[in-house]
N, C-alpha and C. Protein backbone atom coordinates (compact mmCIF):
# COMPACT_ATOMS: atom_id res chain seq x y z
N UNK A 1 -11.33 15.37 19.27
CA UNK A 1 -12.37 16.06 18.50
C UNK A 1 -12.48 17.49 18.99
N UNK A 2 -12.52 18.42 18.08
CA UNK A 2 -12.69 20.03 18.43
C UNK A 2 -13.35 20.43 17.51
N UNK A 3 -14.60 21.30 18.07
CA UNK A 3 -15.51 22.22 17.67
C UNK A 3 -15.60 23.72 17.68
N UNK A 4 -15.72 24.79 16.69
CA UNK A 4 -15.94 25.85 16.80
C UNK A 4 -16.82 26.23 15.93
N UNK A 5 -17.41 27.61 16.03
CA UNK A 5 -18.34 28.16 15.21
C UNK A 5 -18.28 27.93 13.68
N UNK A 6 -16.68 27.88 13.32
CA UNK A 6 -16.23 27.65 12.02
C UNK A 6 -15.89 26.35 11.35
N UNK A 7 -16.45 25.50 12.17
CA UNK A 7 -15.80 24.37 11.95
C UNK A 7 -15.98 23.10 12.92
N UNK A 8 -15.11 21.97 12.31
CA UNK A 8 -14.65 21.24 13.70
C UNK A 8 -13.76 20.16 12.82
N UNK A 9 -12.73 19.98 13.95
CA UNK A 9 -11.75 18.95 13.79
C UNK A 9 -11.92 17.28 14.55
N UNK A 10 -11.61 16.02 13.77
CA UNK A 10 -11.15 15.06 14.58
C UNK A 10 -10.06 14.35 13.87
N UNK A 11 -9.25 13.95 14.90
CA UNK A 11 -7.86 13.25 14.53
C UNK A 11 -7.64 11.95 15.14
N UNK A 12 -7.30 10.86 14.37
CA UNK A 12 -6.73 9.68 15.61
C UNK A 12 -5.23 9.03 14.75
N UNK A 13 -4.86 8.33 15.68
CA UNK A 13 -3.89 7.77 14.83
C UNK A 13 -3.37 6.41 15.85
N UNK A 14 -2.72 5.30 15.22
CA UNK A 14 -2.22 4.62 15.77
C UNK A 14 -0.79 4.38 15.62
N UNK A 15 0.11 3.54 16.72
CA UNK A 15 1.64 2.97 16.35
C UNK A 15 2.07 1.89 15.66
N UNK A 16 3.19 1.43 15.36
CA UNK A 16 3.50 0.45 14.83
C UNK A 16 2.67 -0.65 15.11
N UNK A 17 2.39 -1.55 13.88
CA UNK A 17 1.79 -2.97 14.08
C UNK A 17 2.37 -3.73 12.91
N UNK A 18 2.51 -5.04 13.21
CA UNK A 18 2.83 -6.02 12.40
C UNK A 18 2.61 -7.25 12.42
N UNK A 19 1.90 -8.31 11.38
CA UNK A 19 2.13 -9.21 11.11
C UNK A 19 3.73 -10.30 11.14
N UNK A 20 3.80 -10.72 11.83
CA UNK A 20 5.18 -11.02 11.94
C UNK A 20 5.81 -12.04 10.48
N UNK A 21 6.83 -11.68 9.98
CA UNK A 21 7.04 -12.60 8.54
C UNK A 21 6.00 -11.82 7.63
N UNK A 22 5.47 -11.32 7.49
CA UNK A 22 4.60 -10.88 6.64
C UNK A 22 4.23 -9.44 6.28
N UNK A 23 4.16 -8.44 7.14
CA UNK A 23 3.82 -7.12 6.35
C UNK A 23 4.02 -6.56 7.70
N UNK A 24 4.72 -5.28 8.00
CA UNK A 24 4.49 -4.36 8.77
C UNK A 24 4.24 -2.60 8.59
N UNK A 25 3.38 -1.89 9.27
CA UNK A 25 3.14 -0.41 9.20
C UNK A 25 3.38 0.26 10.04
N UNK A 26 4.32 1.32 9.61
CA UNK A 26 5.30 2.53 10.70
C UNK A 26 3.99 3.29 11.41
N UNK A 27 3.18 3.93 10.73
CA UNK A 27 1.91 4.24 11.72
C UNK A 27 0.96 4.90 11.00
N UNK A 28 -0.40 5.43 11.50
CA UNK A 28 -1.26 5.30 10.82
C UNK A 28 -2.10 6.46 11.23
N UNK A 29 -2.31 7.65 10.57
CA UNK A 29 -2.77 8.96 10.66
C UNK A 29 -3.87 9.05 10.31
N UNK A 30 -5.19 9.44 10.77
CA UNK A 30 -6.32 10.19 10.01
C UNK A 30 -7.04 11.42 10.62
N UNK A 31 -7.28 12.47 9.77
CA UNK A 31 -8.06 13.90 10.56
C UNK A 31 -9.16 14.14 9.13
N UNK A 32 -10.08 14.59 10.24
CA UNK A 32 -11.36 14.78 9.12
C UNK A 32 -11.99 15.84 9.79
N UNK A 33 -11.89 16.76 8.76
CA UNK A 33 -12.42 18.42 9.19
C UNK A 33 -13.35 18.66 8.53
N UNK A 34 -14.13 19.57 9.14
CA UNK A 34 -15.42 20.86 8.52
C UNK A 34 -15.27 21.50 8.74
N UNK A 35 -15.32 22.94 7.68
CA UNK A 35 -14.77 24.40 7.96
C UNK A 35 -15.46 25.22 6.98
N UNK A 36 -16.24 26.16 7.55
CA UNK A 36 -17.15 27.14 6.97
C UNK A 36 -17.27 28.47 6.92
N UNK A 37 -17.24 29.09 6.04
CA UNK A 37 -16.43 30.26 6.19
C UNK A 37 -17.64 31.58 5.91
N UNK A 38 -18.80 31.38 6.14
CA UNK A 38 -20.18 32.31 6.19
C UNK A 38 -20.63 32.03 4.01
N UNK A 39 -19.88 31.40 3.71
CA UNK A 39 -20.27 31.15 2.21
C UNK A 39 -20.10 29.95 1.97
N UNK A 40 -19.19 28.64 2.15
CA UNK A 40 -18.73 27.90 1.86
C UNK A 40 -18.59 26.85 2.70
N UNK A 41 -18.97 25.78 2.70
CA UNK A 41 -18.80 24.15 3.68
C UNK A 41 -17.68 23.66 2.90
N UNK A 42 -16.90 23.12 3.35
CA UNK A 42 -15.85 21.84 2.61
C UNK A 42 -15.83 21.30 3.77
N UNK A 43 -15.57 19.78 3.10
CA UNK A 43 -15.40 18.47 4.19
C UNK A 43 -14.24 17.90 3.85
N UNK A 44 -13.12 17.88 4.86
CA UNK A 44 -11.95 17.12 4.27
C UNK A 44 -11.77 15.77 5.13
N UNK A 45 -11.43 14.95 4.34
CA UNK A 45 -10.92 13.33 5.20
C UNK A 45 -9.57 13.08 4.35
N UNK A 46 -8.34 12.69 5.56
CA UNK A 46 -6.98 12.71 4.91
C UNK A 46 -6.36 11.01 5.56
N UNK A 47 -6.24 10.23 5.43
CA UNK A 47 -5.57 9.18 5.99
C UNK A 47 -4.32 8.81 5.20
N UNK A 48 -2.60 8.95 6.49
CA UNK A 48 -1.71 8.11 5.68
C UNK A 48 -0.82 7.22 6.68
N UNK A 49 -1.06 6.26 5.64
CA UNK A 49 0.10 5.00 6.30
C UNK A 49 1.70 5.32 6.01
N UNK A 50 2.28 5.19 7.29
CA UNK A 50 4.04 5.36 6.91
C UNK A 50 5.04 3.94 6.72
N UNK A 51 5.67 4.01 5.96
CA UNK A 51 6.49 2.79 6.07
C UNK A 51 5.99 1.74 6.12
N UNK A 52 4.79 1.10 5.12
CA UNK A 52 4.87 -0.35 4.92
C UNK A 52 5.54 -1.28 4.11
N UNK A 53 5.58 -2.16 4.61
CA UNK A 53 6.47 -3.22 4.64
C UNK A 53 5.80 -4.44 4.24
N UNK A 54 6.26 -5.61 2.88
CA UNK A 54 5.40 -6.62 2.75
C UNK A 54 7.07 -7.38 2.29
N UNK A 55 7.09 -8.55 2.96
CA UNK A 55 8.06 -9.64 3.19
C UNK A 55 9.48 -9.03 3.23
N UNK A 56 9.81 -8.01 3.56
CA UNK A 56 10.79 -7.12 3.52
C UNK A 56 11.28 -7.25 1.48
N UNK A 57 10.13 -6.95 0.69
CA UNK A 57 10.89 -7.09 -0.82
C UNK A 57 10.28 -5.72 -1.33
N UNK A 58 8.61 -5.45 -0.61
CA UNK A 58 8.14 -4.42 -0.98
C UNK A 58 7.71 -3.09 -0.15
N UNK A 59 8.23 -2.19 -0.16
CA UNK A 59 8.41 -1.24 0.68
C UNK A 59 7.88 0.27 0.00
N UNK A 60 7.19 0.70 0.67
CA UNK A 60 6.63 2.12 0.92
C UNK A 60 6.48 2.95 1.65
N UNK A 61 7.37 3.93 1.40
CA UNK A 61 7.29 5.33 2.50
C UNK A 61 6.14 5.85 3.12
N UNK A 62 5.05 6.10 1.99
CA UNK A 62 3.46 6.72 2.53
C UNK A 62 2.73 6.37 1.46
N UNK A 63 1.45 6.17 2.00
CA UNK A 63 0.43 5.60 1.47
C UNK A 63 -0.54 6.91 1.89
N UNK A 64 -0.88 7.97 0.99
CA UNK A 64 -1.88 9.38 1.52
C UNK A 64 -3.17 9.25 0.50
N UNK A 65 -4.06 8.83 1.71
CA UNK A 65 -5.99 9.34 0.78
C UNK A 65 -6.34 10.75 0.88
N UNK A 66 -6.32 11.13 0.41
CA UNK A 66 -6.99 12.58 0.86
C UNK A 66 -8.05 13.66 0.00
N UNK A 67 -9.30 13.43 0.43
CA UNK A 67 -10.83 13.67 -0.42
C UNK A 67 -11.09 14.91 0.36
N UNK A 68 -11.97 15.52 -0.56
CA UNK A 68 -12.56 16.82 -0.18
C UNK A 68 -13.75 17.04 -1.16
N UNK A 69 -14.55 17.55 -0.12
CA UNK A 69 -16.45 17.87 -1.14
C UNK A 69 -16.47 19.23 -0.71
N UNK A 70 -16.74 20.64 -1.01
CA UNK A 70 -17.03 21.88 -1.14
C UNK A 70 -17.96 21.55 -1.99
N UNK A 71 -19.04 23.01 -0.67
CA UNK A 71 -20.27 23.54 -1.65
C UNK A 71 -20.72 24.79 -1.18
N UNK A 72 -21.35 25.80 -2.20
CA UNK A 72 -21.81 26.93 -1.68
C UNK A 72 -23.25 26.89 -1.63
N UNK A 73 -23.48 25.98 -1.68
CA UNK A 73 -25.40 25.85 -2.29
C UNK A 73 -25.87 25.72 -3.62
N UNK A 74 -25.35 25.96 -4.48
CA UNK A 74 -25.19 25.47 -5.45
C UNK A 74 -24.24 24.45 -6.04
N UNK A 75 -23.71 24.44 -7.22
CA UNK A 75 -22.92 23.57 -7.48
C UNK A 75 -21.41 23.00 -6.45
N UNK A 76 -21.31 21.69 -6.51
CA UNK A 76 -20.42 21.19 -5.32
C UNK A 76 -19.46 20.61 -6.35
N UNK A 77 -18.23 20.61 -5.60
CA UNK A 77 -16.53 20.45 -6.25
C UNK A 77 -16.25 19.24 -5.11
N UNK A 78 -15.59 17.91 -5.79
CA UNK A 78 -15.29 17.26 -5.29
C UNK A 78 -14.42 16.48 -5.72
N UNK A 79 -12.79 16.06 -5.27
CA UNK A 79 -11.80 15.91 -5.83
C UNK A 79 -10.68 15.18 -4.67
N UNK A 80 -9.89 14.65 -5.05
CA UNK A 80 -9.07 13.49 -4.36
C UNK A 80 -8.94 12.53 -4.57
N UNK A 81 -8.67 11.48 -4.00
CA UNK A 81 -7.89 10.22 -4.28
C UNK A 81 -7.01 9.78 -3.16
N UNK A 82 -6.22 8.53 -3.80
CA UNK A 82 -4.77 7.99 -3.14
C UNK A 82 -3.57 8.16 -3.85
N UNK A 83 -2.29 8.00 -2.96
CA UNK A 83 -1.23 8.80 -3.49
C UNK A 83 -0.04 7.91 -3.20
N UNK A 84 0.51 7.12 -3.77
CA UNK A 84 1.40 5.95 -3.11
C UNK A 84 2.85 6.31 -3.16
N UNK A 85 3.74 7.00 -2.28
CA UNK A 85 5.03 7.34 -2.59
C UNK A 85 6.05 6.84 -1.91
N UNK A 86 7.52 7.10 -2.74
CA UNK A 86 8.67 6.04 -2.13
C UNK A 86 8.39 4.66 -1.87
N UNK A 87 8.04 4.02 -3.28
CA UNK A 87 7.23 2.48 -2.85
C UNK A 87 8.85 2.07 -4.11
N UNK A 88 9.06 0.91 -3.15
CA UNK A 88 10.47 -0.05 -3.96
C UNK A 88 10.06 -1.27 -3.79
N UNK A 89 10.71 -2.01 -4.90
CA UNK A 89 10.40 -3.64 -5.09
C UNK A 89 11.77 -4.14 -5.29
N UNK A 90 12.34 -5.02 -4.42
CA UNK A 90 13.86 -5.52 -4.20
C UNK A 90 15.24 -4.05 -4.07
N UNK A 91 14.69 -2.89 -3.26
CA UNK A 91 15.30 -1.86 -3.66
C UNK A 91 15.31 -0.93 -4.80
N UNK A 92 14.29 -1.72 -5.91
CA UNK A 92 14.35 -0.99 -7.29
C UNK A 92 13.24 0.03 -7.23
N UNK A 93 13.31 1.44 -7.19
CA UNK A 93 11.92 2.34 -6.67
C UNK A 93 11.23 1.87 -8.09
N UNK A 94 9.66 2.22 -7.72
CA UNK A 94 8.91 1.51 -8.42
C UNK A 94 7.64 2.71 -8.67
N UNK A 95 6.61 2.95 -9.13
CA UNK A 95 5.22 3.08 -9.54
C UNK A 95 4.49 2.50 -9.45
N UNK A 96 3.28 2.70 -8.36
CA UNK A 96 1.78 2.48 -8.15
C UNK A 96 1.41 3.48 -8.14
N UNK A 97 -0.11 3.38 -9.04
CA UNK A 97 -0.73 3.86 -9.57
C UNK A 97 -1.87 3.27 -10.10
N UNK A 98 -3.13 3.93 -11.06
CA UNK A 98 -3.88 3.16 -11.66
C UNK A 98 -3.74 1.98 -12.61
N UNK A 99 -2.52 2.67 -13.08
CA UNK A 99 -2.26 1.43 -14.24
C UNK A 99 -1.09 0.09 -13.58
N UNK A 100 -1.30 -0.09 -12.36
CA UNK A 100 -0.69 -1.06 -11.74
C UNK A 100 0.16 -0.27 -11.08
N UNK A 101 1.69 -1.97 -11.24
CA UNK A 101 3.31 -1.60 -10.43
C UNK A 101 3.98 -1.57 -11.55
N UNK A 102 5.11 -0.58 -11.58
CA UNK A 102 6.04 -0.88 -12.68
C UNK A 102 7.19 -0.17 -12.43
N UNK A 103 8.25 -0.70 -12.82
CA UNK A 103 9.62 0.03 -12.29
C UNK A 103 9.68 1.32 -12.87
N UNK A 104 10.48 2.43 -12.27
CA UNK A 104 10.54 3.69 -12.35
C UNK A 104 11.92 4.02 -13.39
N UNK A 105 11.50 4.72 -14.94
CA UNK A 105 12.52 3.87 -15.42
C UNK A 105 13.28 5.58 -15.48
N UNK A 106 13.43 6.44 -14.51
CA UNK A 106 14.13 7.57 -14.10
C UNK A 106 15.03 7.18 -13.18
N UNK A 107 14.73 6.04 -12.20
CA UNK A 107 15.23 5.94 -10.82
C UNK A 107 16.96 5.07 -11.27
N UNK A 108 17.91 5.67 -10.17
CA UNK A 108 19.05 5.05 -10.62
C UNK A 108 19.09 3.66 -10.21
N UNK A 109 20.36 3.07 -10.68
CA UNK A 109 20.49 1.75 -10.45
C UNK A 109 21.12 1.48 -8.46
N UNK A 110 20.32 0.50 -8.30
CA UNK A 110 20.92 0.29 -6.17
C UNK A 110 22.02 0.20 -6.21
N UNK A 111 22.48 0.51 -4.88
CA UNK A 111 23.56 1.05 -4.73
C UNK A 111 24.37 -0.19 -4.37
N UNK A 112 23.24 -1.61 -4.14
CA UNK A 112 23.69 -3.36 -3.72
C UNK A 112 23.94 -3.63 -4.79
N UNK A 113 25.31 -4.25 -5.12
CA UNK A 113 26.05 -4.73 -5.90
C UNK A 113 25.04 -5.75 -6.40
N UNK A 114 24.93 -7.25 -5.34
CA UNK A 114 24.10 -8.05 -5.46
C UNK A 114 22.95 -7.72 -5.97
N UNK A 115 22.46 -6.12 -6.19
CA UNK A 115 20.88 -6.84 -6.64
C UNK A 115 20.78 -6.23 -8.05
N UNK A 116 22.03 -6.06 -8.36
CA UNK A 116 21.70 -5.24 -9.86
C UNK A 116 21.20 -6.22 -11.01
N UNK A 117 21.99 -7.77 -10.97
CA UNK A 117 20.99 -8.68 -12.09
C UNK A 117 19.51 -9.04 -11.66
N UNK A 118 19.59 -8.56 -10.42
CA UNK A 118 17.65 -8.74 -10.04
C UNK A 118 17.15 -7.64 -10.81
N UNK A 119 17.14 -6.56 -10.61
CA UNK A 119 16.82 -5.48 -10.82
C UNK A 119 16.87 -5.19 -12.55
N UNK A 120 17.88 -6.18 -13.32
CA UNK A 120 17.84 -5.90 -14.75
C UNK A 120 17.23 -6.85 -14.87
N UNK A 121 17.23 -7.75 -14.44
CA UNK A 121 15.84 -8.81 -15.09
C UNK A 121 14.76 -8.60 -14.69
N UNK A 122 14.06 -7.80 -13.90
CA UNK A 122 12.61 -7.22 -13.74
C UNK A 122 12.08 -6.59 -14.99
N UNK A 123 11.07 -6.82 -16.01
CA UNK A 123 10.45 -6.56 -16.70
C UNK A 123 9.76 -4.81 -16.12
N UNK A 124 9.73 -4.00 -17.40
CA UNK A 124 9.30 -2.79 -16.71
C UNK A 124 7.61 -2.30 -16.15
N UNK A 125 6.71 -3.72 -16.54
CA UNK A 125 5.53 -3.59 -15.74
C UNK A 125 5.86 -4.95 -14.65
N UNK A 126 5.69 -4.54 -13.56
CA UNK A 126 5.35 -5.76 -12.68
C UNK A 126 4.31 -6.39 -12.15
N UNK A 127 3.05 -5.20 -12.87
CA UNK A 127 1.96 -6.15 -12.37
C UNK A 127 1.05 -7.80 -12.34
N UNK A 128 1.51 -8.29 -13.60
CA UNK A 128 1.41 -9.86 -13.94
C UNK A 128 2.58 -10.45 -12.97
N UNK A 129 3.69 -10.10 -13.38
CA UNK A 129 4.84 -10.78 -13.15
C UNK A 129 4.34 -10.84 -11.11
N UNK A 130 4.08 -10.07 -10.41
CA UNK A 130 3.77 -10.06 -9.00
C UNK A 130 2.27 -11.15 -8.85
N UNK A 131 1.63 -10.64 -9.54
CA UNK A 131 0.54 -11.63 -9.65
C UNK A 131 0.72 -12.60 -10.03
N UNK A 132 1.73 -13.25 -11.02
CA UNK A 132 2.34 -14.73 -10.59
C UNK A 132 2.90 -15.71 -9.51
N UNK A 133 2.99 -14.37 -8.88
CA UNK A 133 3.72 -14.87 -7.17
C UNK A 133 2.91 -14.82 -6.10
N UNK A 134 1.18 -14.87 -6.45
CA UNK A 134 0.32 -14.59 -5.68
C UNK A 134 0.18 -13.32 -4.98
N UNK A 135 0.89 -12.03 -5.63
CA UNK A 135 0.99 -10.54 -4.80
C UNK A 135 0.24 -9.77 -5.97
N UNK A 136 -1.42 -9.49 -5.64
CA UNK A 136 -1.78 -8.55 -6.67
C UNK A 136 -2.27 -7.29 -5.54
N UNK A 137 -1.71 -6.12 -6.63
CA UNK A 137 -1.76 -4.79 -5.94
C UNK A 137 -2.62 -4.17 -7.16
N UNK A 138 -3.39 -3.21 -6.36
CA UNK A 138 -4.24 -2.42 -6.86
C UNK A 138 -4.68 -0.74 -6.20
N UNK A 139 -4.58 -0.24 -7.21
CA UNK A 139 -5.19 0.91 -6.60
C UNK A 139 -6.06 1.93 -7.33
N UNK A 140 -7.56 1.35 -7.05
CA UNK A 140 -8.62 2.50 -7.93
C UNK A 140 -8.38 3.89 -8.06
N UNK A 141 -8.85 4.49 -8.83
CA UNK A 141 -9.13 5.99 -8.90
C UNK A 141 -10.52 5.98 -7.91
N UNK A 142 -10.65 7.53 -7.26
CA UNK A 142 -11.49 7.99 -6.30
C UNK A 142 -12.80 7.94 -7.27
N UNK A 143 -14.29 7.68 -6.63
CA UNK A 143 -15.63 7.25 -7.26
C UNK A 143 -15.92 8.89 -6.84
N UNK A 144 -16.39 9.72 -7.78
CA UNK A 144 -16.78 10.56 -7.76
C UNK A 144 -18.25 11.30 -8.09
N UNK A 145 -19.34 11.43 -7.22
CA UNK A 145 -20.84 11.55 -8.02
C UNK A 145 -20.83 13.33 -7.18
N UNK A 146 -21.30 14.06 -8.03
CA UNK A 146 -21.45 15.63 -7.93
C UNK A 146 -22.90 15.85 -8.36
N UNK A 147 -23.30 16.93 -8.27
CA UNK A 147 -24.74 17.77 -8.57
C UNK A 147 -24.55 18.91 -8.61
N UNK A 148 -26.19 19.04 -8.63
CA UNK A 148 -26.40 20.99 -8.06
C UNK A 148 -26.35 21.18 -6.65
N UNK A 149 -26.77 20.33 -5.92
CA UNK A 149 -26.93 20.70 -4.10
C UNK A 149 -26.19 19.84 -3.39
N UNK A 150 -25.32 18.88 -3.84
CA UNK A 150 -24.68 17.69 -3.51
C UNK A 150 -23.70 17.01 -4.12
N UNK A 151 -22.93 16.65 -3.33
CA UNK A 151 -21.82 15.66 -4.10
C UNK A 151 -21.31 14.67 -2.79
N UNK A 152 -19.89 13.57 -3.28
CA UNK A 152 -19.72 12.54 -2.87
C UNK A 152 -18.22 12.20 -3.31
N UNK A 153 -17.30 12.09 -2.56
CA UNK A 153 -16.07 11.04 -3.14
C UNK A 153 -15.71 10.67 -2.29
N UNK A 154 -15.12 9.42 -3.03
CA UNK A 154 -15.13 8.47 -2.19
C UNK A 154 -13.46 7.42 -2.63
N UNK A 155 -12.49 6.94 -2.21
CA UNK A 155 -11.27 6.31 -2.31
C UNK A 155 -11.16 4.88 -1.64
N UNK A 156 -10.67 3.94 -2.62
CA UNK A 156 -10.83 2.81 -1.84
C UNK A 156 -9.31 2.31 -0.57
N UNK A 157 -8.24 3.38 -1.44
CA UNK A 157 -7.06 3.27 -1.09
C UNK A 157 -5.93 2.00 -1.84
N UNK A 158 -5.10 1.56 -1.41
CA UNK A 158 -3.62 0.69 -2.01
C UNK A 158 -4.25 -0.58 -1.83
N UNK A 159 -4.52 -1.68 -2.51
CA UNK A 159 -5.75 -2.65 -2.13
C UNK A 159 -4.30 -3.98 -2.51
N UNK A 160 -3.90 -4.67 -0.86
CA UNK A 160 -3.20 -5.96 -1.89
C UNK A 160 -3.55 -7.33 -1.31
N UNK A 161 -3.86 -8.00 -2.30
CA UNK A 161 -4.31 -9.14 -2.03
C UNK A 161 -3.16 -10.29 -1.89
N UNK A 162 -3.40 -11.32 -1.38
CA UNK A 162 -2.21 -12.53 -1.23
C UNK A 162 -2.43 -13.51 -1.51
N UNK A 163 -2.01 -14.66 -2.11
CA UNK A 163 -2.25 -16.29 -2.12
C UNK A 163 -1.44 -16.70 -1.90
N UNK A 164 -0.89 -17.70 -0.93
CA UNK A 164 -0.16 -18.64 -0.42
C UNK A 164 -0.09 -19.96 -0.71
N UNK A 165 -0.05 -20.46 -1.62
CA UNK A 165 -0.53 -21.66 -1.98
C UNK A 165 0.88 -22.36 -2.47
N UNK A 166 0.18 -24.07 -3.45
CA UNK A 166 1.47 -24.27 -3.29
C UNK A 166 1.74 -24.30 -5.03
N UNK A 167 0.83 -23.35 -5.82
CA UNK A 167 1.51 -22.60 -7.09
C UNK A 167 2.48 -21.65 -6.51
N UNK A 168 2.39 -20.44 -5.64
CA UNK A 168 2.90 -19.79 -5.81
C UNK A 168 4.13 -19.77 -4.73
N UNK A 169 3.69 -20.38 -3.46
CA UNK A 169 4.74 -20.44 -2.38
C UNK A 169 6.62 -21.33 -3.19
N UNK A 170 6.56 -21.93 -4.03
CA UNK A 170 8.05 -21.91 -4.61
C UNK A 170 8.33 -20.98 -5.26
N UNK A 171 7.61 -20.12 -6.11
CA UNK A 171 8.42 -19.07 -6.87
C UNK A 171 8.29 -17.90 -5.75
N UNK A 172 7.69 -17.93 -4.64
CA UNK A 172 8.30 -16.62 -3.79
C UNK A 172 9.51 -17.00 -2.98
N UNK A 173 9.81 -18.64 -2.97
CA UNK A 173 10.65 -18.87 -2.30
C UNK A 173 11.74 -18.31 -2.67
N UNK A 174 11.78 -18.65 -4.44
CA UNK A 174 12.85 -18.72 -5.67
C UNK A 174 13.30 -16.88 -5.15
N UNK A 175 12.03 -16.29 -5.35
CA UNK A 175 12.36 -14.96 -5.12
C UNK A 175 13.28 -14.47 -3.79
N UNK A 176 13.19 -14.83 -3.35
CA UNK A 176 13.67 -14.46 -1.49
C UNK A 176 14.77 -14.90 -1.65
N UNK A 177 15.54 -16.14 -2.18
CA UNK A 177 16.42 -16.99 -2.50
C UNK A 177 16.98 -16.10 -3.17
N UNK A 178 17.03 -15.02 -3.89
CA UNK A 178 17.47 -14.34 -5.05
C UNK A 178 18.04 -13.10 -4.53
N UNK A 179 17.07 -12.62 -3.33
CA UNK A 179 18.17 -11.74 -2.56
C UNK A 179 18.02 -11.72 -1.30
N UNK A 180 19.70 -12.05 -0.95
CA UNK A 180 20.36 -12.03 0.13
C UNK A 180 19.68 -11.28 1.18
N UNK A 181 19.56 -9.64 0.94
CA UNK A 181 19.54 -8.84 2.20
C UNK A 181 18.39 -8.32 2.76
N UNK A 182 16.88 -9.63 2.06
CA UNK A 182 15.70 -8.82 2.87
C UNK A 182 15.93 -9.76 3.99
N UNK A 183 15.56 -9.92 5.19
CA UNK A 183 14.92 -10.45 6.07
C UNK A 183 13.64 -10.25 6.55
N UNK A 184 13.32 -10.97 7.42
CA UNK A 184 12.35 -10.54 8.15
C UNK A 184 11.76 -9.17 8.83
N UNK A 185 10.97 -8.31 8.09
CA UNK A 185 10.80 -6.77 8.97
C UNK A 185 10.78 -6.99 10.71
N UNK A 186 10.20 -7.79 11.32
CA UNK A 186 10.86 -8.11 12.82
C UNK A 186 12.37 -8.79 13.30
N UNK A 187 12.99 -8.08 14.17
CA UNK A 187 13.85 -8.96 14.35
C UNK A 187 13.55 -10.38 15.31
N UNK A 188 13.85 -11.16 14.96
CA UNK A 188 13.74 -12.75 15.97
C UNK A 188 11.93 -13.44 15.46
N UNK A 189 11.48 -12.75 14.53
CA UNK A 189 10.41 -13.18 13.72
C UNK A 189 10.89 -13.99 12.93
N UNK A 190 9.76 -15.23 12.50
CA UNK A 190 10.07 -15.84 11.29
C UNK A 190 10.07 -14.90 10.08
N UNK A 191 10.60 -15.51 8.72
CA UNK A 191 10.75 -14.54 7.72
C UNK A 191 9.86 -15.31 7.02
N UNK A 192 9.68 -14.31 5.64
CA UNK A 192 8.43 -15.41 4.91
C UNK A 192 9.44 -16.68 4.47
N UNK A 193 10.47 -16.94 4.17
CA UNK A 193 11.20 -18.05 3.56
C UNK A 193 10.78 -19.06 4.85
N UNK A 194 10.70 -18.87 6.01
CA UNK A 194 10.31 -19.91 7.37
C UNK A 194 8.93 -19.94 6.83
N UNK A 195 7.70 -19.07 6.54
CA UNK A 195 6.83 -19.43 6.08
C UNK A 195 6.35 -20.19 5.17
N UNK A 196 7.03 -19.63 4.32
CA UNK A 196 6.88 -20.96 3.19
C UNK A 196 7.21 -22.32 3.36
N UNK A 197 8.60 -22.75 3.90
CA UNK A 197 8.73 -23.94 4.46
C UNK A 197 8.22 -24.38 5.37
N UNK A 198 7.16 -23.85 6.34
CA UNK A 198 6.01 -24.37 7.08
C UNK A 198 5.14 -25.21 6.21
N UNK A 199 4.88 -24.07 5.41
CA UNK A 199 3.39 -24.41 4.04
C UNK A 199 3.76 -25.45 3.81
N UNK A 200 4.85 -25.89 2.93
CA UNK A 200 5.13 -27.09 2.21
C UNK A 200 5.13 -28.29 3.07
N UNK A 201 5.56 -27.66 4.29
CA UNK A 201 6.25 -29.33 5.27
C UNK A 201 3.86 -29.50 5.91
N UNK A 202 3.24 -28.38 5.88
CA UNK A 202 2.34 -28.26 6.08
C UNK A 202 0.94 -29.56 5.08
N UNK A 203 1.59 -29.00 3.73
CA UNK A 203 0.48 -29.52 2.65
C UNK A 203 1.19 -30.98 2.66
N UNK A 204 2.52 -31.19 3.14
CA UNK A 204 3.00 -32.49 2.32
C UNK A 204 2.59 -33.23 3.77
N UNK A 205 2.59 -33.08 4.77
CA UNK A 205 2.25 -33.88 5.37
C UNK A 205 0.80 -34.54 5.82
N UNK A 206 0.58 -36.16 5.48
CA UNK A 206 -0.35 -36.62 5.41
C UNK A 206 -1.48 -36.39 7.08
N UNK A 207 -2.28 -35.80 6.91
CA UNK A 207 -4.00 -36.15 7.67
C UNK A 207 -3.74 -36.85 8.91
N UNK A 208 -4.02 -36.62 10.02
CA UNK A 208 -4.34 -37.48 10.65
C UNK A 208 -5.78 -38.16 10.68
N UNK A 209 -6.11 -38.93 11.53
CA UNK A 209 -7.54 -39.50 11.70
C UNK A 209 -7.55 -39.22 12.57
């Protein structure tokens, strides 16, 4: 944390962490400044995640929030959001955004032999089709309330939810089964395909007393 007449800064950040078989994040940045310039306050808050990782199928470079409120005493400006980039689904780069996931239909075809009939049988929205597999992703637009002497925004960020169950744990199996070259984001970790066959050997086996 640093303070001056003009201002003040704080920054933290953390290193790699992971869920093992399940999701990992390259690391995790946030700085939130005030800076005033004898006319003007702005407040900035910036947080981004690098390189996450969900069953090694869905992958994203950076995940960036970054909000800002300016005011001079009168009317206040307030503007930002989240920003989801270099995000791929089986290698196929993809789009998140408000209106869901959906393949990027600029991006060329992978360069894996193997995954090109994956990749042509992906429908060009994926947001149902993922939410069939118990993977729903979301990402709001920033809540924005302004005035004459005041304002507010606010970002919820890349929001994904999971179900593991035993609707969906065979068709993610089916999926994983389909390509060869994700593994596990840890090495000597279970992968989700070991997960899933936990689940099942899990639900099928009867109760004890």
């Amino acid at each position: 944390v640093e303070a001056t007449p003009e201002g003040s800064t704080s920054e933290a950040s953390i290193g790699s962490s992971a869920a093992p078989g399940l999701a990992s994040v390259g690391s995790v940045k946030s700085r939130a400044t005030t800076t005033f310039d004898g006319s003007t306050v702005e407040v900035r808050a910036r947080t981004e995640v690098s390189h996450f990782d969900l069953f090694g199928v869905l992958r994203i470079e950076s995940i960036v929030t970054d909000v800002v409120a300016r005011s001079s005493g009168g009317d206040t400006e307030v503007e930002g959001g989240t920003v989801v980039s270099g995000a791929t689904f089986a290698g196929q780069p993809v789009i998140i955004d408000e209106e869901g996931i959906r393949t990027d239909p600029k991006a060329k075809k992978p360069t894996i032999p193997l995954l090109g009939p994956i990749v042509d049988a992906l429908p060009r929205d994926l947001t149902g089709t993922l939410a069939d597999l118990g993977i729903r992703i979301s990402l709001p637009g920033p809540i924005e309330q302004d005035g004459e002497t005041a304002g507010t925004v606010g970002a919820t960020g890349l929001r994904i939810d999971l179900e593991l169950s035993d609707r969906t744990a065979p068709l993610l199996g089916q999926l994983l089964g389909s390509i060869p070259s994700f593994d596990s984001p840890i090495p000597g970790a279970p992968s989700l395909a070991d997960i899933i066959v936990l689940l099942r050997a899990t639900r099928r086996s009867p109760a004890r007393p």
